[in-house]
Every structure is written in structure tokens, then in C-alpha cells.
N, C-alpha and C. Protein backbone atom coordinates (compact mmCIF):
# COMPACT_ATOMS: atom_id res chain seq x y z
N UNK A 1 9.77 -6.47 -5.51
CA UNK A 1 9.02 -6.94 -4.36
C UNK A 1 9.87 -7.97 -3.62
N UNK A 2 10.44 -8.15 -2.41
CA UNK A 2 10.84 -8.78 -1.23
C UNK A 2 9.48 -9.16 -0.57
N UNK A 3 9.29 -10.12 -0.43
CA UNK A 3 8.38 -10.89 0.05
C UNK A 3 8.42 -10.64 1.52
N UNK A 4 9.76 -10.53 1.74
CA UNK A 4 10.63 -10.21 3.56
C UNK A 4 10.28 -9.06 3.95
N UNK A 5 10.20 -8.11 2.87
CA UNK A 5 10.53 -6.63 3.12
C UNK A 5 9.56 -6.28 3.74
N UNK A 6 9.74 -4.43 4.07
CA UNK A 6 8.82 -4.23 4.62
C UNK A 6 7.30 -3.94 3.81
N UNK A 7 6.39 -3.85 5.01
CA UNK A 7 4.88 -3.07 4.00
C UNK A 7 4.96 -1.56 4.64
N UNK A 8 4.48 -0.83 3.01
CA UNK A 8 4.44 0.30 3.39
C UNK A 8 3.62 0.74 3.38
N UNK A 9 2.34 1.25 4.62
CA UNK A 9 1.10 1.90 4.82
C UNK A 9 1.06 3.47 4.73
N UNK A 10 0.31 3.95 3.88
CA UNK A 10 0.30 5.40 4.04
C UNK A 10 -1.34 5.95 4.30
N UNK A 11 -1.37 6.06 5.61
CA UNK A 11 -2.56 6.64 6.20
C UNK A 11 -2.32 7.75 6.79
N UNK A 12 -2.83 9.03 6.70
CA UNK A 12 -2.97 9.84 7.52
C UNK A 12 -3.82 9.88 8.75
N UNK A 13 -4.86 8.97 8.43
CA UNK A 13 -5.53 9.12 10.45
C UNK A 13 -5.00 8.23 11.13
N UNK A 14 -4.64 9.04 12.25
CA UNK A 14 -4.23 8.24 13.45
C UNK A 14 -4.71 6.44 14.13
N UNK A 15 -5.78 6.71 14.06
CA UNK A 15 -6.88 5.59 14.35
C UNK A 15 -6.82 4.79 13.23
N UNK A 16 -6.96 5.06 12.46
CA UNK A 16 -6.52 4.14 10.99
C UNK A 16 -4.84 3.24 11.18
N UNK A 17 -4.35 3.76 11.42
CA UNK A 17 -3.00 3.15 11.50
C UNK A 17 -3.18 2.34 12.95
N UNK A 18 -3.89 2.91 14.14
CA UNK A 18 -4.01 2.18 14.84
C UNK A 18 -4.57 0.69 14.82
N UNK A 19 -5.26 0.76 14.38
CA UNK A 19 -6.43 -0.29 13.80
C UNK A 19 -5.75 -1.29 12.79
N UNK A 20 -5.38 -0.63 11.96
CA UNK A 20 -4.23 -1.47 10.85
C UNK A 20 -2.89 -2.29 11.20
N UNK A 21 -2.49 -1.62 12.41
CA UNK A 21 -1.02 -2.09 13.09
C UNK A 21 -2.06 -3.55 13.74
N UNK A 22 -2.80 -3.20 14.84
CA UNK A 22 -3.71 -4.06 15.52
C UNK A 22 -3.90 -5.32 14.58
N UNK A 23 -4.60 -5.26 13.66
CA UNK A 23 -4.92 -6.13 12.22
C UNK A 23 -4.04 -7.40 12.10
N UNK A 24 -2.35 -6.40 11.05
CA UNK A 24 -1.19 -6.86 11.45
C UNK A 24 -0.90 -7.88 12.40
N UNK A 25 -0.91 -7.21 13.41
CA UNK A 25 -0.48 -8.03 14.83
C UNK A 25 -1.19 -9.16 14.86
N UNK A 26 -3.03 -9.23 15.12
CA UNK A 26 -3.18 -10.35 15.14
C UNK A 26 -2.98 -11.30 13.65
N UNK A 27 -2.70 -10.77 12.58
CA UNK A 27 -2.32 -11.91 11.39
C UNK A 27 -1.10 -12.52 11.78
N UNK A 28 -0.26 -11.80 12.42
CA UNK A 28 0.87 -12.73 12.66
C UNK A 28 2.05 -12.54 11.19
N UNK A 29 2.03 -11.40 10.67
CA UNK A 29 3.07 -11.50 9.13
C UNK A 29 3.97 -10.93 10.13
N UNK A 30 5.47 -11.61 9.61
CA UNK A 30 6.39 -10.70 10.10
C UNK A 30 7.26 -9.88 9.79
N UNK A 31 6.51 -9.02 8.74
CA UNK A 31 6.94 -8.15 7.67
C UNK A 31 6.94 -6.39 8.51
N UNK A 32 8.25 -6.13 8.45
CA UNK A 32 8.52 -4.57 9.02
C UNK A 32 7.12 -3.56 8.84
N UNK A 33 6.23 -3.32 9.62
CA UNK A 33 4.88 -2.28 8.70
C UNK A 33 5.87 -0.82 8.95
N UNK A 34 5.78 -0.32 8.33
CA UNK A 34 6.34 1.25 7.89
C UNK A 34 4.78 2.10 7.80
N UNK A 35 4.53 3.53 8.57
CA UNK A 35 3.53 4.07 8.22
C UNK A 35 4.11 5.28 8.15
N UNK A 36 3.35 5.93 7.03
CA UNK A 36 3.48 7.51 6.57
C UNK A 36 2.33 8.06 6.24
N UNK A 37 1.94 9.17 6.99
CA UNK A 37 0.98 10.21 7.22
C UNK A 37 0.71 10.95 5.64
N UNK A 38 1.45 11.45 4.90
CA UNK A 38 1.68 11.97 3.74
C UNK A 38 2.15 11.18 2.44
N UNK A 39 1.97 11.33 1.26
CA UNK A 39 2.28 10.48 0.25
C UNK A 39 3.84 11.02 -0.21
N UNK A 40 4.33 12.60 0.19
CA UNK A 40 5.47 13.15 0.03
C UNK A 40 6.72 12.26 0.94
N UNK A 41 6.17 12.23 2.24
CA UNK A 41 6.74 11.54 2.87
C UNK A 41 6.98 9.85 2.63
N UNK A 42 6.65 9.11 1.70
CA UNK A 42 6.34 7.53 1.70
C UNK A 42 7.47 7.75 0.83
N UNK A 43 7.10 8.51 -0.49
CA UNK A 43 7.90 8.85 -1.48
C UNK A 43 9.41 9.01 -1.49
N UNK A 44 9.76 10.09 -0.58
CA UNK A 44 11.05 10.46 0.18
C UNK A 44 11.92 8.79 0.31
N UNK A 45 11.21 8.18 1.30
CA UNK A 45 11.67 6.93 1.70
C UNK A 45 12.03 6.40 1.02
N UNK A 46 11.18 5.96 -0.56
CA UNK A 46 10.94 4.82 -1.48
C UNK A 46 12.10 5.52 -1.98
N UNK A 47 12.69 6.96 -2.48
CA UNK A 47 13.79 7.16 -2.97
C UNK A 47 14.78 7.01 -2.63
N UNK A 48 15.26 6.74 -0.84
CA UNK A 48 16.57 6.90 -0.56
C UNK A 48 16.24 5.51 0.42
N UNK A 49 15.87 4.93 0.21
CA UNK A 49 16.22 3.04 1.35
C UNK A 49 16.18 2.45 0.38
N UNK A 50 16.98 2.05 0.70
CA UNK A 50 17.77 0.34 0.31
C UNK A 50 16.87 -0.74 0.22
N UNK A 51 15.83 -0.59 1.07
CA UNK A 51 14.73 -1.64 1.39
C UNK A 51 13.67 -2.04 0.35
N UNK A 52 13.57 -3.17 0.08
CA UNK A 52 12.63 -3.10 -1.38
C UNK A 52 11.32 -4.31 -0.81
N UNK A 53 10.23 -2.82 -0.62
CA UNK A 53 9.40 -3.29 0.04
C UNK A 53 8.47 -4.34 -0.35
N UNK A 54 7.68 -5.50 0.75
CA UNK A 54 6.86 -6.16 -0.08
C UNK A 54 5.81 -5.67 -0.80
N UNK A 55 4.81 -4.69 -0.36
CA UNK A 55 3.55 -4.42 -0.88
C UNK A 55 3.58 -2.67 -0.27
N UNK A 56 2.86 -1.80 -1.19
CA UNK A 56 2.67 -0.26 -0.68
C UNK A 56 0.98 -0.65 -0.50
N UNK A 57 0.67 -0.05 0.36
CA UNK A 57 -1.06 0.50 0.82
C UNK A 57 -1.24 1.47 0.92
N UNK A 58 -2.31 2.17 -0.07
CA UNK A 58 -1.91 3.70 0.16
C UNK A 58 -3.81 4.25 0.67
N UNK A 59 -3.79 5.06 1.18
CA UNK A 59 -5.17 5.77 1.05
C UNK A 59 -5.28 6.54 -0.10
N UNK A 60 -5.93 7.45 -0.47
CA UNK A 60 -6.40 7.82 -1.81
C UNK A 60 -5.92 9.53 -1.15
N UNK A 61 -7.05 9.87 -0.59
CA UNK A 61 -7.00 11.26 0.24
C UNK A 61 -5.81 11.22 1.42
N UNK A 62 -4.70 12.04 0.62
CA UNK A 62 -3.87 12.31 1.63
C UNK A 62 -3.23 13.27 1.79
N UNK A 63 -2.52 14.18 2.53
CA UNK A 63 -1.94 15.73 2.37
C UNK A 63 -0.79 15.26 1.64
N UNK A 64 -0.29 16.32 0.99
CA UNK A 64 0.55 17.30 0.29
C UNK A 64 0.95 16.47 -1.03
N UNK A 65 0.98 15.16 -0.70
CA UNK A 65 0.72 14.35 -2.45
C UNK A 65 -0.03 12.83 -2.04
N UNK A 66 -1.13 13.02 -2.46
CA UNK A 66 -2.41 12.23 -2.51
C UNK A 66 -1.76 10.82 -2.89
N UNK A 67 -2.51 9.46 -2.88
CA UNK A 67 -2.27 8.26 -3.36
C UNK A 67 -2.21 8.46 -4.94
N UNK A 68 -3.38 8.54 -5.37
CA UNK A 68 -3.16 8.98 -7.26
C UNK A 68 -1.76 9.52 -7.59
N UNK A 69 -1.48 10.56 -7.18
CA UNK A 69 -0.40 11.06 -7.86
C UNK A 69 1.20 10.00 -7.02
N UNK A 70 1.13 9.91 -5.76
CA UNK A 70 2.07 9.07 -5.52
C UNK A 70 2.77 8.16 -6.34
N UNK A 71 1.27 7.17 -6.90
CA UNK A 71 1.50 6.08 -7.59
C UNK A 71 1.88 6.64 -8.76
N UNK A 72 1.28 7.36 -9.50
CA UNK A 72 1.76 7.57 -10.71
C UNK A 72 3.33 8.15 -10.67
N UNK A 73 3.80 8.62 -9.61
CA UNK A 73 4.99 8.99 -9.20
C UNK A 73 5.89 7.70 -9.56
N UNK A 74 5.73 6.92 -8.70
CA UNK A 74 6.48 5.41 -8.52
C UNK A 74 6.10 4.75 -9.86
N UNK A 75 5.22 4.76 -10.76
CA UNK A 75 4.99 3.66 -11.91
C UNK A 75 5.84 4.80 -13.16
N UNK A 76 5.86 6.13 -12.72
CA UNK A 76 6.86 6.57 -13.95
C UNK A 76 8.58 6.67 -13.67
N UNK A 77 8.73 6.53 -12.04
CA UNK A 77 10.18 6.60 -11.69
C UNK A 77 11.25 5.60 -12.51
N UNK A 78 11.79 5.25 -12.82
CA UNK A 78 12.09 3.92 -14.10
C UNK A 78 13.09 3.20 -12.39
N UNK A 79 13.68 3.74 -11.60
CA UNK A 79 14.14 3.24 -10.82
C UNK A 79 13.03 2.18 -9.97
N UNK A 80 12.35 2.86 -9.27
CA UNK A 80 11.53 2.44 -8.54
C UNK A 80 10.56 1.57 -8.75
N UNK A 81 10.01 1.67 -10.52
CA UNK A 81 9.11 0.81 -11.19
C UNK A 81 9.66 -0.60 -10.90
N UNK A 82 11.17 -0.47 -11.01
CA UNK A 82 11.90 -1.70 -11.27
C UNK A 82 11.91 -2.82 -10.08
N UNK A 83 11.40 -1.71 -9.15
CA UNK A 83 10.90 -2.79 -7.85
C UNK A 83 9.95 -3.54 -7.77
N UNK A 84 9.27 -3.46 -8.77
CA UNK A 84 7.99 -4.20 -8.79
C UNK A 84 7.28 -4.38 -7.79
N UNK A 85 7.36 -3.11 -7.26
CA UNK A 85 6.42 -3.33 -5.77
C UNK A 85 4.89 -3.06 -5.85
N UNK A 86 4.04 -4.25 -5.42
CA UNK A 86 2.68 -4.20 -5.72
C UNK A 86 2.12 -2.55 -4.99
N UNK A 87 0.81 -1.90 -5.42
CA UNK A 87 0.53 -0.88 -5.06
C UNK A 87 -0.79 -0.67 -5.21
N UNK A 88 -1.68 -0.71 -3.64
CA UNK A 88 -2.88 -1.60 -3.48
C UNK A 88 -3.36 -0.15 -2.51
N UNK A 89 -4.87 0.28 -3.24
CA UNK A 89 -5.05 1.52 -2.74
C UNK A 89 -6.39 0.17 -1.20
N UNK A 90 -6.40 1.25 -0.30
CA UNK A 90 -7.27 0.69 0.74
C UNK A 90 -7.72 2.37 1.16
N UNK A 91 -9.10 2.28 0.95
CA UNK A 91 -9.24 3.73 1.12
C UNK A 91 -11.20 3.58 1.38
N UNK A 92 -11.61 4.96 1.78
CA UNK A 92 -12.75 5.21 1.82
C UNK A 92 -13.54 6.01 0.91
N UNK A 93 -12.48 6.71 -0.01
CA UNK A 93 -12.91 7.48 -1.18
C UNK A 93 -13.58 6.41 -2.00
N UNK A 94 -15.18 6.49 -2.08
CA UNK A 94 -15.20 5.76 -3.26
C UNK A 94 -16.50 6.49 -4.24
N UNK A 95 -16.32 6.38 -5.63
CA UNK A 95 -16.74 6.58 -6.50
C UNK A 95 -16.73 6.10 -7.67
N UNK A 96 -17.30 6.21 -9.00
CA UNK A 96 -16.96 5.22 -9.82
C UNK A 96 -15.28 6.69 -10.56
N UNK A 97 -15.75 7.71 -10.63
CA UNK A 97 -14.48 8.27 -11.19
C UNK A 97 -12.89 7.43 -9.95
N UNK A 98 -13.38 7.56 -8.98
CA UNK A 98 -12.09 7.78 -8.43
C UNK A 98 -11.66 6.15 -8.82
N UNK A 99 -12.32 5.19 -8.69
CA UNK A 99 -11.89 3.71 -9.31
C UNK A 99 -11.28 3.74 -10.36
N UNK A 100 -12.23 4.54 -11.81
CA UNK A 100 -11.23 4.77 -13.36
C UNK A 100 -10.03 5.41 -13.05
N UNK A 101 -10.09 6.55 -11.55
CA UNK A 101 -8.43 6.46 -11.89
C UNK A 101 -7.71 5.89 -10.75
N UNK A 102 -7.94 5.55 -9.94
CA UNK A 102 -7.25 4.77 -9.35
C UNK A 102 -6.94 3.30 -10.61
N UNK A 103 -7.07 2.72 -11.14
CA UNK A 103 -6.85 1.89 -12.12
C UNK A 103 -6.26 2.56 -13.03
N UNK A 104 -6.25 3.64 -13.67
CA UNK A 104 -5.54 3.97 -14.64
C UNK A 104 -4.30 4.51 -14.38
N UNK A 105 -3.76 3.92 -13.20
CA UNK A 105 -2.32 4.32 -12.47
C UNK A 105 -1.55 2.94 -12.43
N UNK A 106 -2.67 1.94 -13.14
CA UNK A 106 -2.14 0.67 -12.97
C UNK A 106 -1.72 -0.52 -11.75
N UNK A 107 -2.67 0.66 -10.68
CA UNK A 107 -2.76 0.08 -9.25
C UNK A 107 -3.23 -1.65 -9.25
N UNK A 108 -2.64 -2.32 -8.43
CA UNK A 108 -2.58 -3.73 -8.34
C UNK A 108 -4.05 -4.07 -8.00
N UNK A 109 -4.94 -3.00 -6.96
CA UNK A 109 -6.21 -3.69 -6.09
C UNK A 109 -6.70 -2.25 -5.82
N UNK A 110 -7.61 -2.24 -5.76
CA UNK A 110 -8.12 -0.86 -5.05
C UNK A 110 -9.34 -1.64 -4.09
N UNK A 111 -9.35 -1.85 -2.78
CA UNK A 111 -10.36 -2.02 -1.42
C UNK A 111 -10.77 -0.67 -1.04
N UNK A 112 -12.34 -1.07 -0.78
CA UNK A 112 -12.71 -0.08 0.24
C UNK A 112 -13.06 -0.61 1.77
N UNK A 113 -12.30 0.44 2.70
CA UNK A 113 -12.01 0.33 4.13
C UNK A 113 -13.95 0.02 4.43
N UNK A 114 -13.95 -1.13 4.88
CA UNK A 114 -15.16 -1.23 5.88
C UNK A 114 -14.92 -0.95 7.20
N UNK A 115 -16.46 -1.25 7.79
CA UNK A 115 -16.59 0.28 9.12
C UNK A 115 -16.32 -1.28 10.16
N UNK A 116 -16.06 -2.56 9.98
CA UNK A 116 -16.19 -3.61 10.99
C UNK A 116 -14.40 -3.64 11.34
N UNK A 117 -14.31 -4.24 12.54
CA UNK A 117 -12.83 -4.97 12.31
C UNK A 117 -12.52 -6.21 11.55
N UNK A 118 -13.60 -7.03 12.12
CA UNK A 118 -13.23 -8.21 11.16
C UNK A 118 -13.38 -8.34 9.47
N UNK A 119 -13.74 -7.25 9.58
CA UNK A 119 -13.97 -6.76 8.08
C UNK A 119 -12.77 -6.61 7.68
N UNK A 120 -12.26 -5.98 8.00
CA UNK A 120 -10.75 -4.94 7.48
C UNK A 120 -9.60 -5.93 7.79
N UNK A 121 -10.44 -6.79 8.65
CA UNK A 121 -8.92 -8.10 8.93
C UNK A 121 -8.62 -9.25 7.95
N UNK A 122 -10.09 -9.19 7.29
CA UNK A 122 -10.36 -10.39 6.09
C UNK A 122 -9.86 -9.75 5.42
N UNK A 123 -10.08 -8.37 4.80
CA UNK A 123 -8.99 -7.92 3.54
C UNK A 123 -7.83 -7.69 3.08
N UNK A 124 -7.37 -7.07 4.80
CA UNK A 124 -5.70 -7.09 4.51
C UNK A 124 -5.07 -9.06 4.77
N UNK A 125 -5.83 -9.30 5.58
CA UNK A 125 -5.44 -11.20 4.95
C UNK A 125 -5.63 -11.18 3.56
N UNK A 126 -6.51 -11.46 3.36
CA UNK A 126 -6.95 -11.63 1.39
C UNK A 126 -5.44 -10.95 0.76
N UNK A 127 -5.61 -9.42 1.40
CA UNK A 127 -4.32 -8.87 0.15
C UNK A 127 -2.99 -9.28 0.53
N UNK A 128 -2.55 -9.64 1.27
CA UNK A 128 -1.21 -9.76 2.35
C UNK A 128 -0.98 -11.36 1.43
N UNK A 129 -1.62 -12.15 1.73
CA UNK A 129 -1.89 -13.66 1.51
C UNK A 129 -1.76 -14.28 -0.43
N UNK A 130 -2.62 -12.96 -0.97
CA UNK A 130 -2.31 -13.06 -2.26
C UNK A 130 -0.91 -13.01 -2.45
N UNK A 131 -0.52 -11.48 -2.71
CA UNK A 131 1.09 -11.12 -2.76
C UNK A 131 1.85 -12.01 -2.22
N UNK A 132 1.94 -12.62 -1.07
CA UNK A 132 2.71 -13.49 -0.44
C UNK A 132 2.64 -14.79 -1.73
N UNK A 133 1.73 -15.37 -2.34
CA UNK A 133 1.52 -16.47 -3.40
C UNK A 133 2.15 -15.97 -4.84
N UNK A 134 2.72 -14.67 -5.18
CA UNK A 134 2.49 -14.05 -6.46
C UNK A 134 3.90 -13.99 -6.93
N UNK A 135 4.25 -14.61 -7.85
CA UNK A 135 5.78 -14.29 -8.35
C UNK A 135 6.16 -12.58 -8.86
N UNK A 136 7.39 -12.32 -8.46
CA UNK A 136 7.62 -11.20 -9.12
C UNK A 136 9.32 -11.13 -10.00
N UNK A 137 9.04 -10.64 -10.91
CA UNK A 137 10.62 -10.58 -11.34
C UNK A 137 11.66 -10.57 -10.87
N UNK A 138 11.99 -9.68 -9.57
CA UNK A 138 12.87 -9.85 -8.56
C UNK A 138 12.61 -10.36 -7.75
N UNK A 139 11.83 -11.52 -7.04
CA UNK A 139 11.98 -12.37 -6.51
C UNK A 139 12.07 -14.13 -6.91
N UNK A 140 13.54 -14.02 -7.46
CA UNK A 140 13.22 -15.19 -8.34
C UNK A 140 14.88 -15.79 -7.27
């Protein structure tokens, strides 16, 4: 985790990322946001940049490799684990199964997206604000 680095959002709706960039903007972090539509695509990235991002946000429901399997992707990569990059689902899927596994991927936070703005602005503060306070092995 680079505290500097970028955040990596993986939303597939349009409006979602809109809304999320918006968020961003008015918090004022000045951390690179990176967005990817697909979890294949986030993945791709996380394998070949140099960049060792501060925090991943993933949605749960996403084409061609979902948040679940993403993460479990990145927490078994031994490379990528080593980034210690936090991995914080923000999603609308909710259920009590999809929580047992969203947690049993060893995910940092799992939020569910509320329907307000100022809703969704208090949480990514809350999560942005934590991580920003949180030591990590490579950032020493």
C-alpha cells in the first residue's frame, strides 16, 4: 500500500463512477482514481504497473470476473499479496451469504452503496480517511 498511490475503483455502471469521481473531487484526496468496468480488466493492470496502489474498491457484481473471485485472485497471487493493498468491497449486492463470502476472501471492509450522495460521501471519507491512518508493511 502507497498511501500516494493510486485508488483503484472497479465499477461497471457508468453513473456509479460518475458519482464516485464527483465524491472524490469534492473530498479533495489527491490520490490518482483509476476506474475499471470489469474485474479482468483491474486485474490485467494490478499485474503489469509498477504502481502500488493505495486502496482497491471493488463492486461485487461485475462482468467477466466478479469482485469475489478478483480478490481471491490478488490474496492468492504471492506477488501482488505482497502489496498489501487494502481491498474494500462497496457494492449493492447485499445478503447475508454474499457478506460470509465476501469476508472469507479476507476483504478489508465490505459497504453497502446508499441511494443518498451524502451518504456515499461519508463512506468513502470514513474508508479513504481510515487507510490513510493505517500502517502497512510497505509503507514504513
Amino acid at each position: 500500500m502507497d498511501k500516494n498511490g493510486p485508488i483503484i475503483i472497479i465499477e461497471d455502471d457508468a453513473d456509479d463512477q460518475f458519482v464516485l469521481e464527483e465524491v472524490f473531487g469534492e473530498l479533495g484526496y489527491s490520490n490518482q482514481r483509476m476506474y475499471f468496468s470489469d474485474g479482468q480488466s483491474a486485474l490485467d493492470f494490478l499485474y503489469t504497473s509498477k504502481d502500488l496502489p493505495f486502496i482497491i474498491i471493488s463492486d461485487i457484481n461485475l462482468p467477466q470476473l466478479n469482485g469475489l473471485e478478483l480478490r481471491r485472485k490478488v490474496q492468492t497471487d504471492a506477488e501482488l499479496s505482497l502489496k498489501c493493498i487494502p481491498y474494500v468491497y462497496f457494492t449493492t449486492a447485499i445478503n447475508q451469504q454474499v457478506v460470509i463470502d465476501a469476508y472469507s476472501t479476507s476483504a478489508q471492509g465490505f459497504f453497502v452503496k446508499p441511494g443518498q450522495y451524502d451518504e456515499i460521501k461519508a463512506i468513502i471519507k470514513l474508508m479513504i480517511d481510515y487507510w490513510k491512518r493505517c500502517a502497512a508493511p510497505n509503507n514504513f
